[in-house]
N, C-alpha and C. Protein backbone atom coordinates (compact mmCIF):
# COMPACT_ATOMS: atom_id res chain seq x y z
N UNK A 1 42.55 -31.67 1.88
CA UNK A 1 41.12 -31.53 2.05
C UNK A 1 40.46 -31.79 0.70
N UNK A 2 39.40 -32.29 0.44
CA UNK A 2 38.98 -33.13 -0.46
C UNK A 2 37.76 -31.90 -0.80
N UNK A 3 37.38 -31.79 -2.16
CA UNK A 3 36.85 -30.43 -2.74
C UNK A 3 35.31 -31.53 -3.17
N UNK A 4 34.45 -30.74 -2.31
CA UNK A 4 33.11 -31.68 -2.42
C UNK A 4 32.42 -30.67 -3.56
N UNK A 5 31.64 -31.61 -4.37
CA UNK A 5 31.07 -31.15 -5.70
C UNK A 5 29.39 -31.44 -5.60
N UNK A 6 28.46 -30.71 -6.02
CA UNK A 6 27.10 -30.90 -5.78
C UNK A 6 26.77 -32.13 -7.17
N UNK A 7 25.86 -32.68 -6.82
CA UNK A 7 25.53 -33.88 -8.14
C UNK A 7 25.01 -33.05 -9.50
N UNK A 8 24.87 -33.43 -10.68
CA UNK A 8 24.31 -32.53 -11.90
C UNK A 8 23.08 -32.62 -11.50
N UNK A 9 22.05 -32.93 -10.48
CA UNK A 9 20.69 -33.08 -10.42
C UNK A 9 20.62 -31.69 -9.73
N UNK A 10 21.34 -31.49 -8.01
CA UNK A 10 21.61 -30.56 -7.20
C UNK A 10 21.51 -29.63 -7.87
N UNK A 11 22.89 -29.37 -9.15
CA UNK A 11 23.42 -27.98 -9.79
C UNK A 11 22.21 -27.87 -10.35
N UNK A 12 21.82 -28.78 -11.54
CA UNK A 12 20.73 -27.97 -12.30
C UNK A 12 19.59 -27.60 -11.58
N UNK A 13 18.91 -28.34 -10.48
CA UNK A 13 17.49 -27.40 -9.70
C UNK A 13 18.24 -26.19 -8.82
N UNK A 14 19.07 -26.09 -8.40
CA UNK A 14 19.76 -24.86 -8.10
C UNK A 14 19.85 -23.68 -9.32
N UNK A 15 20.36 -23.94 -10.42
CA UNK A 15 20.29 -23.28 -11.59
C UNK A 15 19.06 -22.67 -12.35
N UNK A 16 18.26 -24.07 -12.03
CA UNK A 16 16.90 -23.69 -12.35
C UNK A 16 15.78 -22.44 -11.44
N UNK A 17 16.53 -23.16 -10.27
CA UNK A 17 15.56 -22.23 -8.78
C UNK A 17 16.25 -20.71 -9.01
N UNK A 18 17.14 -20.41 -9.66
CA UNK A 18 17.94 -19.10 -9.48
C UNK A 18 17.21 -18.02 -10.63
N UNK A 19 17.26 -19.10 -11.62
CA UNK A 19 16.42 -18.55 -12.76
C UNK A 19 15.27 -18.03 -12.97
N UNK A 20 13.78 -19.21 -12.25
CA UNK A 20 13.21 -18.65 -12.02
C UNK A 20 12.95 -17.52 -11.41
N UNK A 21 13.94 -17.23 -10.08
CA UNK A 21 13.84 -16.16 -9.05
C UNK A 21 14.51 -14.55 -10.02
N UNK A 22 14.86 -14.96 -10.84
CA UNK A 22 15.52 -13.92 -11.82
C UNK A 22 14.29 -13.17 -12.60
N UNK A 23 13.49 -14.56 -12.73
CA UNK A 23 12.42 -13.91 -13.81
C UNK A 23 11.35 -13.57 -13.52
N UNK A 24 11.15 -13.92 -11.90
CA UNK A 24 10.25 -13.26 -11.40
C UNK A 24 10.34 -11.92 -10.99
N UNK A 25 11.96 -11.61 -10.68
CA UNK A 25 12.40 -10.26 -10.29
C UNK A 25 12.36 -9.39 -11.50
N UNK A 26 12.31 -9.97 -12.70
CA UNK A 26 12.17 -8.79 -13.80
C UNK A 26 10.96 -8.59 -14.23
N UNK A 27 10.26 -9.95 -14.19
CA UNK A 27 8.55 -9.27 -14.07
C UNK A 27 8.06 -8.58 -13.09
N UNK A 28 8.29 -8.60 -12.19
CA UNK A 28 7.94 -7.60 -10.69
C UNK A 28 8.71 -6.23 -11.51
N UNK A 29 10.31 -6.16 -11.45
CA UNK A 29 10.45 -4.28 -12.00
C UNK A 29 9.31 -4.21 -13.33
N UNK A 30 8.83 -5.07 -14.30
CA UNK A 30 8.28 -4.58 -15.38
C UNK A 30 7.28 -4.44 -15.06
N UNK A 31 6.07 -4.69 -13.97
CA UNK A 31 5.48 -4.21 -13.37
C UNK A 31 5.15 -2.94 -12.85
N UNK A 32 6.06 -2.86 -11.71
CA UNK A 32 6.50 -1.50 -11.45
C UNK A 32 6.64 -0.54 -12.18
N UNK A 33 7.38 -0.59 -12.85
CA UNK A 33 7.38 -0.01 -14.34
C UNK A 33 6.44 0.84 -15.49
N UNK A 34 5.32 -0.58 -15.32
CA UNK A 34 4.20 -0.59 -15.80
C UNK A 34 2.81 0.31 -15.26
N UNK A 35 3.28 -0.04 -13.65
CA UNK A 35 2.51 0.49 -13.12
C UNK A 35 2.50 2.13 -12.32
N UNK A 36 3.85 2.73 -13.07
CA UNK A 36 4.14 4.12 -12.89
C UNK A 36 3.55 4.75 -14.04
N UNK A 37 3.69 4.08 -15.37
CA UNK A 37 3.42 4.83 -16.57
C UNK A 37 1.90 5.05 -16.33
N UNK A 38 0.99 3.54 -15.60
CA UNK A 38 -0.21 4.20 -15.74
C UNK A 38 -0.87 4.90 -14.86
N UNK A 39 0.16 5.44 -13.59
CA UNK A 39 -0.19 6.43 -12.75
C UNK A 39 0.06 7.70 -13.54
N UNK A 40 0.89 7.94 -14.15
CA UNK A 40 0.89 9.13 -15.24
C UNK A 40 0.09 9.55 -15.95
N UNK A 41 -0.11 8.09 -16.81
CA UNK A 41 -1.48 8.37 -17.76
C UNK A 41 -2.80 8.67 -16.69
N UNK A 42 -3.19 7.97 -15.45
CA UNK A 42 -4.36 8.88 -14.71
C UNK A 42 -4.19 9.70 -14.78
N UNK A 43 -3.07 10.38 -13.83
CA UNK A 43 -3.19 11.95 -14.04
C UNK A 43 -3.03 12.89 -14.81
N UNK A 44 -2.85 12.40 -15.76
CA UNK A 44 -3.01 13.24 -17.18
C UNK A 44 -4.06 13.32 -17.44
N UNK A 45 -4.59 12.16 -17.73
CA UNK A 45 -6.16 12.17 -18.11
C UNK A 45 -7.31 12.96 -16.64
N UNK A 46 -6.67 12.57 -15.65
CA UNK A 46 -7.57 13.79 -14.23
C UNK A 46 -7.29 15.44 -14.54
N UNK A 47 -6.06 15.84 -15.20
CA UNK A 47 -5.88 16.95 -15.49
C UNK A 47 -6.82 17.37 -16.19
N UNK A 48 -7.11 16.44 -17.62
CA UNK A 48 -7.40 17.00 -18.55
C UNK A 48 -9.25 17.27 -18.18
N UNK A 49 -9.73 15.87 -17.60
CA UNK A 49 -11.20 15.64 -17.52
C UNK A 49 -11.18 16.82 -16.50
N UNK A 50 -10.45 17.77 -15.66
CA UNK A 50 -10.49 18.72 -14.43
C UNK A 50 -10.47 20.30 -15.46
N UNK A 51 -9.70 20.11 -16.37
CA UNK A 51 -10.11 21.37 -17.60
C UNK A 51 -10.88 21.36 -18.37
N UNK A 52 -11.27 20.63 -18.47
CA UNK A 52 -12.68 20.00 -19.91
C UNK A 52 -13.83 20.86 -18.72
N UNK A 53 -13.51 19.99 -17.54
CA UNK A 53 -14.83 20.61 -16.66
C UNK A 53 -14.90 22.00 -15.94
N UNK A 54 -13.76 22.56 -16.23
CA UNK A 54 -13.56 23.69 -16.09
C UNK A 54 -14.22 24.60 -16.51
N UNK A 55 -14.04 24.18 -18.43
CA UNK A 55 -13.98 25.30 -19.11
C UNK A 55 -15.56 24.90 -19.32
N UNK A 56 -15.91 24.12 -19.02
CA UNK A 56 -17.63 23.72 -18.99
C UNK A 56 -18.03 24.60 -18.23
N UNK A 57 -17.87 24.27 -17.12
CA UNK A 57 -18.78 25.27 -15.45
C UNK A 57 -18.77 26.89 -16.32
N UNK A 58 -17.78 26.97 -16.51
CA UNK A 58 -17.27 28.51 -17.13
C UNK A 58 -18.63 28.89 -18.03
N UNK A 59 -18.39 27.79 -19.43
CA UNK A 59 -19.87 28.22 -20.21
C UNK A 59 -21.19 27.87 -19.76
N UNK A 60 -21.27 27.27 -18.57
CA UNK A 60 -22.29 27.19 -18.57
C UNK A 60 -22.70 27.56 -17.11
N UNK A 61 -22.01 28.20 -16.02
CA UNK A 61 -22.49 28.32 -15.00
C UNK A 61 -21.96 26.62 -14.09
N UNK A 62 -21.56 27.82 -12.61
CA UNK A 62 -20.86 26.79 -11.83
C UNK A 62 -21.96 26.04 -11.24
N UNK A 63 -23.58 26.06 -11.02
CA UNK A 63 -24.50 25.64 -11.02
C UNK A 63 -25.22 24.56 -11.23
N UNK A 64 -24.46 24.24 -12.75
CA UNK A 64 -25.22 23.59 -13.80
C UNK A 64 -24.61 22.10 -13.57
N UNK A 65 -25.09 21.33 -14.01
CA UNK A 65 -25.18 19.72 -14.21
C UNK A 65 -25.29 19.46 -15.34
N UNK A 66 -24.36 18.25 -16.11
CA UNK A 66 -24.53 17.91 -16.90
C UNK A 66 -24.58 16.54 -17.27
N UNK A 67 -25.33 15.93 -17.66
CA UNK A 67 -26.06 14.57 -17.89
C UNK A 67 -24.49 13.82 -18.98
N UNK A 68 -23.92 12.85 -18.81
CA UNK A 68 -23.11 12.31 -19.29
C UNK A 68 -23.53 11.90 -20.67
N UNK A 69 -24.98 10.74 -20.53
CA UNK A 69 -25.37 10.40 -21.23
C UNK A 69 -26.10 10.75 -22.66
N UNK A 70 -26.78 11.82 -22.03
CA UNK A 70 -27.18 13.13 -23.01
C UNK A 70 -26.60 14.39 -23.51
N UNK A 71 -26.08 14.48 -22.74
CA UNK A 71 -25.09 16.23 -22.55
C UNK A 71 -26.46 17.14 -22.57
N UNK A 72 -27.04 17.00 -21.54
CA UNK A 72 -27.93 17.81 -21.40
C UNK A 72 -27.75 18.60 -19.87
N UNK A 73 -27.88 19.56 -20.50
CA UNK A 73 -27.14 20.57 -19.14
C UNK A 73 -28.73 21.12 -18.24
N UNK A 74 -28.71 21.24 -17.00
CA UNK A 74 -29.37 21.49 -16.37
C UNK A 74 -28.87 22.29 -15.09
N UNK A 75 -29.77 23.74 -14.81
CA UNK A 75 -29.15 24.52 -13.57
C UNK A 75 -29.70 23.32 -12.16
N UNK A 76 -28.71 23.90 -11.50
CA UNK A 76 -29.61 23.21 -10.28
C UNK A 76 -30.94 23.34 -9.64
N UNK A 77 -31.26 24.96 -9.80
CA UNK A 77 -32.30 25.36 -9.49
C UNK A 77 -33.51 25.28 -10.39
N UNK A 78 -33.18 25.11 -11.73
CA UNK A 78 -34.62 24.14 -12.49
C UNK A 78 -34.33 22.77 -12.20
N UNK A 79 -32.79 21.64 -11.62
CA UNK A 79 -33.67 20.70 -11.23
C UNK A 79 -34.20 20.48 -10.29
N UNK A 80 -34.18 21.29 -9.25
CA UNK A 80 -34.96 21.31 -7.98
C UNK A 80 -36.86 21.05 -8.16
N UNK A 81 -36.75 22.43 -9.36
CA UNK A 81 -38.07 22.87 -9.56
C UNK A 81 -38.27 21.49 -10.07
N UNK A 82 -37.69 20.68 -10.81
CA UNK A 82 -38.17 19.66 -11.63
C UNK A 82 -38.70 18.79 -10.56
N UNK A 83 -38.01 18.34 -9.40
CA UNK A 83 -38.22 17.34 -8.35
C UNK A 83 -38.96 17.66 -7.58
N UNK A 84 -39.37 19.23 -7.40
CA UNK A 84 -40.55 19.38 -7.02
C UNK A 84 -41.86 19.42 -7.46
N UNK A 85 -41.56 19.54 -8.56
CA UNK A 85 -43.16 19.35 -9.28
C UNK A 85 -43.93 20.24 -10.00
């Protein structure tokens, strides 16, 4: 029986097609990867922005509002009064 051989054109786009599929499979896990660490880092950072606002409500009343932009704290019930007039 006669041992059939693929041409060097065959082997190398075979070689080549394998490769690519290699390097797409390690960018996909580094991905993955990638994209666990920055589920971590959210919730670290949700922890932390969930105690920051914690210890806020605390000083200042569970009530109160606080303006991002200003850090100007306001109860709810003066801004009511405010929107009313």
């Amino acid at each position: 029986m006669a041992i059939k051989k693929l041409t060097q054109e065959e082997l190398s786009s075979l070689r080549s097609s394998l490769t690519d599929f290699n390097k797409a499979k390690i960018r996909l896990a580094d991905a993955v990867v990638h994209q666990e660490h920055l589920v971590n880092v959210i919730k670290t950072l949700k922890q932390k922005f969930a105690a920051d606002e914690d210890m806020l409500l605390q000083k200042y009343g569970q009530d109160c509002r606080i303006n991002l932009e200003t850090g100007e704290v306001v109860q709810k019930e003066k801004e009511k009064e405010k929107q009313n007039g």
